[in-house]
PDB file of N, CA and C in Angstrom:
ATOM      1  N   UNK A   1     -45.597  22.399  46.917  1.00  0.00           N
ATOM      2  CA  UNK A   1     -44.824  23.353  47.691  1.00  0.00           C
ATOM      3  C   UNK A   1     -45.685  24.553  48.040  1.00  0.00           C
ATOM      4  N   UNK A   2     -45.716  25.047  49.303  1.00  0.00           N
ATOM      5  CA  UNK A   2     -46.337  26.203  49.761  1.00  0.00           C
ATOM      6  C   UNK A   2     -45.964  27.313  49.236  1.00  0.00           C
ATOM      7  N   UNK A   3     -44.549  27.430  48.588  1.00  0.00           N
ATOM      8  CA  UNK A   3     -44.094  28.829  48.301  1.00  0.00           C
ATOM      9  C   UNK A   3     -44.976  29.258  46.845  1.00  0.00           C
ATOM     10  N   UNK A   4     -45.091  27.868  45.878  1.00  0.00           N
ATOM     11  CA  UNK A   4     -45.399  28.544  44.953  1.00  0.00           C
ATOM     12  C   UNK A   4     -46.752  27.969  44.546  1.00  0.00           C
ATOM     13  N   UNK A   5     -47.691  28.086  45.950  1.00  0.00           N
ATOM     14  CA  UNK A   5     -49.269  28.289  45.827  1.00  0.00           C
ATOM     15  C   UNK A   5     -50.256  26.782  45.447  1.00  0.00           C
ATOM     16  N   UNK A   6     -48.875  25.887  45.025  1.00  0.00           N
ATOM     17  CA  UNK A   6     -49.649  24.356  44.399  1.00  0.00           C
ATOM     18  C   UNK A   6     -50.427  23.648  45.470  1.00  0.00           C
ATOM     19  N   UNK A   7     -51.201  23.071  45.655  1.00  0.00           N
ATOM     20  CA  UNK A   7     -51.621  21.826  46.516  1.00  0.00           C
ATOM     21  C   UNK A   7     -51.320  20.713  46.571  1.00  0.00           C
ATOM     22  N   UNK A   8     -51.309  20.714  48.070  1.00  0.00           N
ATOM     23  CA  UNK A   8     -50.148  19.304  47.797  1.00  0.00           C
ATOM     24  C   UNK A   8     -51.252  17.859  48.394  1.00  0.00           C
ATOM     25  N   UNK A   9     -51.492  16.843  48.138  1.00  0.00           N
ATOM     26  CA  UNK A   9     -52.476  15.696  48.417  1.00  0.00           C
ATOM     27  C   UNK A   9     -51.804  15.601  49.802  1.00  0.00           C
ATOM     28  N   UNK A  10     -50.732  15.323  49.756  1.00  0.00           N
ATOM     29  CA  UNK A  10     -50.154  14.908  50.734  1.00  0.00           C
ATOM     30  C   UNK A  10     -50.624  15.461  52.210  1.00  0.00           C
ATOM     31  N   UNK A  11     -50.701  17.036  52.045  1.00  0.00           N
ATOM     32  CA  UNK A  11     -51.008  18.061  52.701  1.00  0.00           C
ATOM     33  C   UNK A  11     -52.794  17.943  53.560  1.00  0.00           C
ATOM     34  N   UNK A  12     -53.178  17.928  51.907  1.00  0.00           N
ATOM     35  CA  UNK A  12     -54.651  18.109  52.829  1.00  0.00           C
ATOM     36  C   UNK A  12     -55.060  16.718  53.106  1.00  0.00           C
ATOM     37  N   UNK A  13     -54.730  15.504  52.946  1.00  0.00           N
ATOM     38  CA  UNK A  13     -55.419  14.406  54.040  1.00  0.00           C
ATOM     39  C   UNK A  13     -54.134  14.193  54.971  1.00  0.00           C
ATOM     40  N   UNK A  14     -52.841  15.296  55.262  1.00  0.00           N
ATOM     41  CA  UNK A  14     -52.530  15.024  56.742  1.00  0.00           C
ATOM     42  C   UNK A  14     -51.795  13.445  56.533  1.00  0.00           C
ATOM     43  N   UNK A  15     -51.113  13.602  55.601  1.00  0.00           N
ATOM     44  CA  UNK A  15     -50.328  12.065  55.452  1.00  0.00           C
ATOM     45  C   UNK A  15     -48.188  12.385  54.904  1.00  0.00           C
ATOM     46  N   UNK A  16     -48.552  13.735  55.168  1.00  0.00           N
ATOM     47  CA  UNK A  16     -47.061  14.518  55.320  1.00  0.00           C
ATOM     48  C   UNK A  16     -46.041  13.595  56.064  1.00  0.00           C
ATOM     49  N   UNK A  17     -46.536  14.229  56.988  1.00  0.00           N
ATOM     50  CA  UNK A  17     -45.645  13.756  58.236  1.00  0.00           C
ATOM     51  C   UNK A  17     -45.916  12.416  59.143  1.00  0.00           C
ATOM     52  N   UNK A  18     -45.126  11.578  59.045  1.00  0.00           N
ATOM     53  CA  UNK A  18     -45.091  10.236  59.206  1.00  0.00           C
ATOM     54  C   UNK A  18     -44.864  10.288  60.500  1.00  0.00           C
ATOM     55  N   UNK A  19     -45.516   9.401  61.211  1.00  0.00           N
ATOM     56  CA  UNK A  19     -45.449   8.999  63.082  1.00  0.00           C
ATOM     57  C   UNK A  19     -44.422   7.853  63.211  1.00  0.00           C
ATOM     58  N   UNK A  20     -44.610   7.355  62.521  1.00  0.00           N
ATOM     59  CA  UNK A  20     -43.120   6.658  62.842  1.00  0.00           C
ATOM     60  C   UNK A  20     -41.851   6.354  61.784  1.00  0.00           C
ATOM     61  N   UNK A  21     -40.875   5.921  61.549  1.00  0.00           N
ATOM     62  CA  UNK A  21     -39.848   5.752  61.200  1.00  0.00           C
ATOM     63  C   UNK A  21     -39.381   4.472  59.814  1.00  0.00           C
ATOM     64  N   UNK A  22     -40.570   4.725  58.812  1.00  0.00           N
ATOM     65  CA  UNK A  22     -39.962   3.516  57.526  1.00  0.00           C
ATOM     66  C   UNK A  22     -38.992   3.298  57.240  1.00  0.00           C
ATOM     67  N   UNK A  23     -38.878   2.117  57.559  1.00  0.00           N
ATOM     68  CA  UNK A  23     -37.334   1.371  56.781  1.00  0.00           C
ATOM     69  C   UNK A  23     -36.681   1.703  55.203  1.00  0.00           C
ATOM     70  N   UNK A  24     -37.570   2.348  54.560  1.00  0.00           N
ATOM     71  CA  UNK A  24     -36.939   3.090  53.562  1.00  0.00           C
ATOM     72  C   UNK A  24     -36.770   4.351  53.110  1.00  0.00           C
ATOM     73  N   UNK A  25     -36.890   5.250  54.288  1.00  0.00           N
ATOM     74  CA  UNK A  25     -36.564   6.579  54.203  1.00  0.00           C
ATOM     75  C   UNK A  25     -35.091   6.517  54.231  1.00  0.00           C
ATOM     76  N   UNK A  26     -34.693   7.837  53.825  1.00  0.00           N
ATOM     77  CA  UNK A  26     -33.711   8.224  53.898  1.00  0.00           C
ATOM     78  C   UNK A  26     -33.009   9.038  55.266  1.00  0.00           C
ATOM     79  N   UNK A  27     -32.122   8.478  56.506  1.00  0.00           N
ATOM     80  CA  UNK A  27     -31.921   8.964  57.307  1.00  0.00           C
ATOM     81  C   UNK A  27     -30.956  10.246  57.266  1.00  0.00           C
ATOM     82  N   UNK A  28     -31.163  11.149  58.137  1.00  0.00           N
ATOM     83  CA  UNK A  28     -29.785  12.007  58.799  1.00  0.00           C
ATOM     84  C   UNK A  28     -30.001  12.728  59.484  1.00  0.00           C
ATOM     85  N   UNK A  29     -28.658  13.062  60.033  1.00  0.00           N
ATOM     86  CA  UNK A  29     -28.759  13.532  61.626  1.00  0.00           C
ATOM     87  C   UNK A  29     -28.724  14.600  61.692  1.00  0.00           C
ATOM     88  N   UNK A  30     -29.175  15.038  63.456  1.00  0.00           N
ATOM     89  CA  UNK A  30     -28.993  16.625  63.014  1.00  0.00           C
ATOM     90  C   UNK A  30     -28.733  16.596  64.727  1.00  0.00           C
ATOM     91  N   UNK A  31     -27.559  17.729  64.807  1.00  0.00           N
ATOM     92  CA  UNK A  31     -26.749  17.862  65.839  1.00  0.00           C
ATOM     93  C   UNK A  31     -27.405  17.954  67.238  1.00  0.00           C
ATOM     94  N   UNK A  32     -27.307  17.307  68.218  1.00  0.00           N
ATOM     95  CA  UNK A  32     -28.243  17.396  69.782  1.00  0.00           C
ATOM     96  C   UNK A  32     -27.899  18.808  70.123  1.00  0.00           C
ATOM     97  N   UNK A  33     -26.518  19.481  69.556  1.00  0.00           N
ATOM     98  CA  UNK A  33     -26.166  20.692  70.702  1.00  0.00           C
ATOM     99  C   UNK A  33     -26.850  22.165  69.593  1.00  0.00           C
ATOM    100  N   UNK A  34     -27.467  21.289  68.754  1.00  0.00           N
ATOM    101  CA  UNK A  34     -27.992  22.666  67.473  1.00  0.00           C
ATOM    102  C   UNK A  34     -29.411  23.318  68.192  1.00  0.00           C
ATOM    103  N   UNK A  35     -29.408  24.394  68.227  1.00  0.00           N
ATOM    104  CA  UNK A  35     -30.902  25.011  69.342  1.00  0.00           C
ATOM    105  C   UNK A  35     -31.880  25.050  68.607  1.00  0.00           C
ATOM    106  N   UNK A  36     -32.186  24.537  66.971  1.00  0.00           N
ATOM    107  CA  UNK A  36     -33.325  24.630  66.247  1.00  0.00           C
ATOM    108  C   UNK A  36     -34.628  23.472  66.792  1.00  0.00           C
ATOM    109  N   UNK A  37     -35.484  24.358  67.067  1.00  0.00           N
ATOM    110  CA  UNK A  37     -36.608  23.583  67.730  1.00  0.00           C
ATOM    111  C   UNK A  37     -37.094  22.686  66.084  1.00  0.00           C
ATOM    112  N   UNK A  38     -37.847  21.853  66.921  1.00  0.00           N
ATOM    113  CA  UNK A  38     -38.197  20.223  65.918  1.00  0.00           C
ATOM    114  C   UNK A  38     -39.647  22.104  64.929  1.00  0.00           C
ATOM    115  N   UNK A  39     -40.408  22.347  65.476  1.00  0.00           N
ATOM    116  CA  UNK A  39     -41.166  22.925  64.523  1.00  0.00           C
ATOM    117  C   UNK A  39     -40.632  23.972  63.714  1.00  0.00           C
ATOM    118  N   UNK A  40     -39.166  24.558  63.168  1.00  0.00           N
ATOM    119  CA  UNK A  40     -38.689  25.105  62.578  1.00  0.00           C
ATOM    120  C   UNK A  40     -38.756  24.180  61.271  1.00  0.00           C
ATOM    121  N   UNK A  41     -37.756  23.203  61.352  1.00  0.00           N
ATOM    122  CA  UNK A  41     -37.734  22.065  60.646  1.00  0.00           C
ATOM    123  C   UNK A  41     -38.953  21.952  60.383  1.00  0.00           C
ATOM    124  N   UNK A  42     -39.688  21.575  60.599  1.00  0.00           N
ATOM    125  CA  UNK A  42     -41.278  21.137  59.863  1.00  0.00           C
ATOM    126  C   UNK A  42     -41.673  22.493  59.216  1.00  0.00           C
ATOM    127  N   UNK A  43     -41.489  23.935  59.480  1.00  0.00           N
ATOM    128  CA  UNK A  43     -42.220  24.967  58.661  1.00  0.00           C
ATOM    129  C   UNK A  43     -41.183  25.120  57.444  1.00  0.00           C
ATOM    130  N   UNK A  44     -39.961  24.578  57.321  1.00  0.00           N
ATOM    131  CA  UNK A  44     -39.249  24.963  56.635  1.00  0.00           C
ATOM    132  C   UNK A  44     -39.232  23.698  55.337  1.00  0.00           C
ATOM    133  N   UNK A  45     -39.575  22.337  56.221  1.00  0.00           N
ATOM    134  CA  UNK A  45     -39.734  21.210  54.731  1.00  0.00           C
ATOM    135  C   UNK A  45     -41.055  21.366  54.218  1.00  0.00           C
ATOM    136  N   UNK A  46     -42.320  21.981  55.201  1.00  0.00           N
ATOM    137  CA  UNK A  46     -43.550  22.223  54.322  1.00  0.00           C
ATOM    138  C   UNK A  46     -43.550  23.105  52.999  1.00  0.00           C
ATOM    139  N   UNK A  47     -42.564  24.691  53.436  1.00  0.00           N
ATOM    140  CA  UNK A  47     -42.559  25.408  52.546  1.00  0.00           C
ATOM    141  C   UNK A  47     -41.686  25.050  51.546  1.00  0.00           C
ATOM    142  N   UNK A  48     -40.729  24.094  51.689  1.00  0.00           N
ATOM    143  CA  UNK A  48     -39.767  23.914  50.770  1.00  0.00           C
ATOM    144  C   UNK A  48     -39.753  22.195  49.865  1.00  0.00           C
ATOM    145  N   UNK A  49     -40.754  21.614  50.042  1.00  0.00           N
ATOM    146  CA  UNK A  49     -40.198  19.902  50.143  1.00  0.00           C
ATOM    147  C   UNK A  49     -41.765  19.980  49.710  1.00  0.00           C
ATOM    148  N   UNK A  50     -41.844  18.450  49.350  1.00  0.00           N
ATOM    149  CA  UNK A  50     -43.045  18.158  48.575  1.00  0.00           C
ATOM    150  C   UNK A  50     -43.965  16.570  49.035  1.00  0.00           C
ATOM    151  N   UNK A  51     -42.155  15.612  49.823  1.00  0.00           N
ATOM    152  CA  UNK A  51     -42.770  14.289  49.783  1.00  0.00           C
ATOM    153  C   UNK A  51     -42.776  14.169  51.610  1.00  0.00           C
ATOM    154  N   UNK A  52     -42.971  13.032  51.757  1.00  0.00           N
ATOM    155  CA  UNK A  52     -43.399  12.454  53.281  1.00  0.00           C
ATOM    156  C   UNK A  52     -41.923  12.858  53.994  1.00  0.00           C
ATOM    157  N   UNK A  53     -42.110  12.959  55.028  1.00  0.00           N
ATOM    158  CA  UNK A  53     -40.862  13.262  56.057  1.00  0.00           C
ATOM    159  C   UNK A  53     -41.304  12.886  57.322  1.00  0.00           C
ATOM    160  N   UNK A  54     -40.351  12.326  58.020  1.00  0.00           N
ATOM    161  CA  UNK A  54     -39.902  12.023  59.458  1.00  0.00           C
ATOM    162  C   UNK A  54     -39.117  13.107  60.253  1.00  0.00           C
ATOM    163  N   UNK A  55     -39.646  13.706  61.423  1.00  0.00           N
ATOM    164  CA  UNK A  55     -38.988  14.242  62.487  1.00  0.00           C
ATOM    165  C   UNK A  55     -38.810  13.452  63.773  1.00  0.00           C
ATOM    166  N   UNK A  56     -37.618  13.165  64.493  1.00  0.00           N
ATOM    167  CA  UNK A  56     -37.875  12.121  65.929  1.00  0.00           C
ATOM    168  C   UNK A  56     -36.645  11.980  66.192  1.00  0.00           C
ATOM    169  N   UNK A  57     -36.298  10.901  67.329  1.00  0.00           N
ATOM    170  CA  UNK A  57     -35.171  10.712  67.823  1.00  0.00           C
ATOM    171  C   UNK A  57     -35.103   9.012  67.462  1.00  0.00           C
ATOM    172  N   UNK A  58     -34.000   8.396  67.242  1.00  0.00           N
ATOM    173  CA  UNK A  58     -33.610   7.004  67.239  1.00  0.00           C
ATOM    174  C   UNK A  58     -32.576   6.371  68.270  1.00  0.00           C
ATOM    175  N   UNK A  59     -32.300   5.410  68.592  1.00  0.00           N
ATOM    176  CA  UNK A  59     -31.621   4.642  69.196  1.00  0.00           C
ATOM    177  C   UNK A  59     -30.288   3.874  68.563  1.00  0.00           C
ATOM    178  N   UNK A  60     -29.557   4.770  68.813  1.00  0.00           N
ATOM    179  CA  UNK A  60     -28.152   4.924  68.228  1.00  0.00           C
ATOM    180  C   UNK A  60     -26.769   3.697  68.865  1.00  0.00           C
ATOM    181  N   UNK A  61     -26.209   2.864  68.611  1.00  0.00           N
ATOM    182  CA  UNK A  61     -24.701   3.052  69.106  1.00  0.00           C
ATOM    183  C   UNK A  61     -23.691   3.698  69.234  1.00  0.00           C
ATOM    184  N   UNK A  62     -22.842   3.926  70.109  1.00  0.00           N
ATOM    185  CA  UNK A  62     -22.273   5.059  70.356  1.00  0.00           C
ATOM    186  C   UNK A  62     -21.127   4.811  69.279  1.00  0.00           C
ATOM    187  N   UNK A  63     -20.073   5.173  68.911  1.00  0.00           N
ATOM    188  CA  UNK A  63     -18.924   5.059  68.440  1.00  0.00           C
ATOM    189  C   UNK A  63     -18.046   5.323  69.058  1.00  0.00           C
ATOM    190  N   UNK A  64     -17.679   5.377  70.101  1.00  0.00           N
ATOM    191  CA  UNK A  64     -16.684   5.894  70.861  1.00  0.00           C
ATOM    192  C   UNK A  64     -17.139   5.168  72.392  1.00  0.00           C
ATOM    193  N   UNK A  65     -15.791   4.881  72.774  1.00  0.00           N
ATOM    194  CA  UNK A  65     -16.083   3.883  74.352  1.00  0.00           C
ATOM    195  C   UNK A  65     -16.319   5.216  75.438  1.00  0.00           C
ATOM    196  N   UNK A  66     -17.315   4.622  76.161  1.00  0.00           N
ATOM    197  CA  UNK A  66     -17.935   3.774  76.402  1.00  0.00           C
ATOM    198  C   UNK A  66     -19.148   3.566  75.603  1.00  0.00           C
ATOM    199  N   UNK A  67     -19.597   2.027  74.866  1.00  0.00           N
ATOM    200  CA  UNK A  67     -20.400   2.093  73.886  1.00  0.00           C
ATOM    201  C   UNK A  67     -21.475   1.478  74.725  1.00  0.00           C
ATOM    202  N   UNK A  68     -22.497   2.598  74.222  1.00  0.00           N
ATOM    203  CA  UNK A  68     -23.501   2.378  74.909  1.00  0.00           C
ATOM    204  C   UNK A  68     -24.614   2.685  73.744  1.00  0.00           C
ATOM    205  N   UNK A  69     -25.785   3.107  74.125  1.00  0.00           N
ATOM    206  CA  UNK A  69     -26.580   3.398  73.381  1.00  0.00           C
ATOM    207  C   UNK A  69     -27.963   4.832  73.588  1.00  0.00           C
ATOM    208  N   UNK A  70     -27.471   5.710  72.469  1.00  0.00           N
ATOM    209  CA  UNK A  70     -27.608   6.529  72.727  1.00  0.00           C
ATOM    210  C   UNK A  70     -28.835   7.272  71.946  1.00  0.00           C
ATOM    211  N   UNK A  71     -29.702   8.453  72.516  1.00  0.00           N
ATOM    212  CA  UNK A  71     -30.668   9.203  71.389  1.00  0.00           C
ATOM    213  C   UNK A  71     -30.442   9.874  70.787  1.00  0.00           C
ATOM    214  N   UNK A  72     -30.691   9.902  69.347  1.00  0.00           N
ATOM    215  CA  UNK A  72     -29.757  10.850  67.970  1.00  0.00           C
ATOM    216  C   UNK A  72     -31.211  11.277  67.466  1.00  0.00           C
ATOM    217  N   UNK A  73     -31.338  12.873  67.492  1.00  0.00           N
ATOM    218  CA  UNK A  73     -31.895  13.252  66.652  1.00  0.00           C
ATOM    219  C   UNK A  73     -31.690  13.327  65.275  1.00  0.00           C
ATOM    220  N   UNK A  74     -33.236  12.934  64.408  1.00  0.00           N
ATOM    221  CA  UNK A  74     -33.258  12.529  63.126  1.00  0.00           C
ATOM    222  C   UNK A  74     -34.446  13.461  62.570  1.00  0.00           C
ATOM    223  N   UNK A  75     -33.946  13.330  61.120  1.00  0.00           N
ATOM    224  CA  UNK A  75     -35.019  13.818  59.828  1.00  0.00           C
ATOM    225  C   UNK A  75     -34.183  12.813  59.126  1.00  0.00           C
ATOM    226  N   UNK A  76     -35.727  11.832  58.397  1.00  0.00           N
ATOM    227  CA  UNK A  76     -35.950  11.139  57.245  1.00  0.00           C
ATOM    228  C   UNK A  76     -37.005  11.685  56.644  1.00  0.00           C
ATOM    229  N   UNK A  77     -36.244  11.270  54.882  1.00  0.00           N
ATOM    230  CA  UNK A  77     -37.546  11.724  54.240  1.00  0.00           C
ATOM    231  C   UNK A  77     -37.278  10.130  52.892  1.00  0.00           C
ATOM    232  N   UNK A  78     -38.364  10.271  52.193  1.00  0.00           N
ATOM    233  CA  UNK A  78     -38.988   9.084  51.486  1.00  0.00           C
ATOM    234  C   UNK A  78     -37.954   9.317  49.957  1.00  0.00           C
ATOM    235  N   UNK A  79     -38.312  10.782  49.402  1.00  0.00           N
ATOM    236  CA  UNK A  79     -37.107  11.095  48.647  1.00  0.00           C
ATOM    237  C   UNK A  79     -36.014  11.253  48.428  1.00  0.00           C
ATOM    238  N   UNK A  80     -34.907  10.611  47.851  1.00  0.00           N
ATOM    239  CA  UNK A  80     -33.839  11.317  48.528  1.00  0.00           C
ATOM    240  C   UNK A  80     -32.982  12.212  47.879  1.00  0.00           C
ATOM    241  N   UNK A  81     -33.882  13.115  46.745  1.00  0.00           N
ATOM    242  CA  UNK A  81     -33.476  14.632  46.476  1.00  0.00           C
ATOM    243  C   UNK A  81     -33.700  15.376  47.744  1.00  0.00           C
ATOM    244  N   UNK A  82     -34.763  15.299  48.144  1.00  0.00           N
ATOM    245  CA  UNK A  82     -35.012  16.219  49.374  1.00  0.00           C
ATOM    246  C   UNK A  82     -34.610  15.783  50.636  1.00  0.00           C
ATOM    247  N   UNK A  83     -33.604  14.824  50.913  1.00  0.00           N
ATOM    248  CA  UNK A  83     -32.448  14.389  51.451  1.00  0.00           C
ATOM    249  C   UNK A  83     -31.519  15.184  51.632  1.00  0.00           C
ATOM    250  N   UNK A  84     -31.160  15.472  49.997  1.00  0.00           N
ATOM    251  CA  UNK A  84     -29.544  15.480  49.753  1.00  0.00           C
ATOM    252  C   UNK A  84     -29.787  17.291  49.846  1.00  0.00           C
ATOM    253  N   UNK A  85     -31.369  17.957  49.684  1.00  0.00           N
ATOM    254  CA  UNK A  85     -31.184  19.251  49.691  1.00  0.00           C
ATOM    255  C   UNK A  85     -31.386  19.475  51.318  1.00  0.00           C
ATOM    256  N   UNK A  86     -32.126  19.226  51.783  1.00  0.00           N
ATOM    257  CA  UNK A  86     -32.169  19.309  53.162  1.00  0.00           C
ATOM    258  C   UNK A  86     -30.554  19.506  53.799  1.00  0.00           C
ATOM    259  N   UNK A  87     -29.590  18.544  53.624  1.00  0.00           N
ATOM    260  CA  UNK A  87     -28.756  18.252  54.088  1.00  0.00           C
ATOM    261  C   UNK A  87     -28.232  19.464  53.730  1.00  0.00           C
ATOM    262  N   UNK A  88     -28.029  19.999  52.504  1.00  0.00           N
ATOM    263  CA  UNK A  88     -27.171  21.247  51.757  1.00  0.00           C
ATOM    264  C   UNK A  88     -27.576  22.333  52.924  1.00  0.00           C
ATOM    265  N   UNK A  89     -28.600  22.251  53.141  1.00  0.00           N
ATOM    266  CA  UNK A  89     -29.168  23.362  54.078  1.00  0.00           C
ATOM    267  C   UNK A  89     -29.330  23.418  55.659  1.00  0.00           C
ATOM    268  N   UNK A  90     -29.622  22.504  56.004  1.00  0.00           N
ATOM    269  CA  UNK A  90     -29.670  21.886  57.255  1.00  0.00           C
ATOM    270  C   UNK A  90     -29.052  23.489  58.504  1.00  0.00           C
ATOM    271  N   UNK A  91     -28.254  23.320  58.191  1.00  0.00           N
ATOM    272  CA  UNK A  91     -27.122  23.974  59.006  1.00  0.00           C
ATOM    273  C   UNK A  91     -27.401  25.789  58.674  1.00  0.00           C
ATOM    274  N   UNK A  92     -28.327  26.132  57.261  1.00  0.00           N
ATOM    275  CA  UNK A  92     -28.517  28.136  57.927  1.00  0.00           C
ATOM    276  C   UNK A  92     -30.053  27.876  57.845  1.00  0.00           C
ATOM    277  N   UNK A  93     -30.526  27.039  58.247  1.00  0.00           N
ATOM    278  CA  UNK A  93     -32.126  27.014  58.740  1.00  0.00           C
ATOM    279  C   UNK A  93     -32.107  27.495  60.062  1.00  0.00           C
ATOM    280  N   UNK A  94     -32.497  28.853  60.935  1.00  0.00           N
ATOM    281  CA  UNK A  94     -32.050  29.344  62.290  1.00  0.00           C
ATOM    282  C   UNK A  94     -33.436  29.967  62.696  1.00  0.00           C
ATOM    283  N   UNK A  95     -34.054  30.284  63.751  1.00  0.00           N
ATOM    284  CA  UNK A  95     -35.232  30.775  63.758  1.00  0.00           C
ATOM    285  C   UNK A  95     -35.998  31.732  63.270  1.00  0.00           C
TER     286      UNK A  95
END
């Protein structure tokens, strides 16, 4: 964690943040009409979070007719403490 000065492996060979989307992360969504830019989110799981994370959009079904298929912004992460805290927080992370 950045806040409290440790080094993280993860960090310095640049293997943080994942380019694409593992089948065993932990997904969830985060609202299209929410104005938090994607690099808020990333300064806020560096300083706060420790394991691999996903930022991106996926290819959704709709739930509601007309069902179509739609882009849902996402954060996955590999842990899923830092899932379930993310989520707690998600919503007063603001610029």
């Amino acid at each position: 964690m950045l806040k409290n000065g440790e080094i993280n492996p993860l960090n310095v060979f640049d293997l943080r943040e994942v380019k694409h989307l593992p089948p065993h992360f932990f997904v969830l969504e985060i609202d299209s009409n929410q104005q938090v830019e994607k690099n808020i989110y990333q300064n806020w799981i560096y300083e706060n979070l420790s394991g691999r994370f996903y930022i991106g959009s996926t290819l959704i079904k709709s739930s509601e007719p007309p069902y179509r298929k739609i882009w849902q912004k996402i954060v996955a992460f590999e842990i899923s403490s830092e899932a379930s805290f993310f989520a707690l927080v998600k919503d007063q992370i603001k610029k």
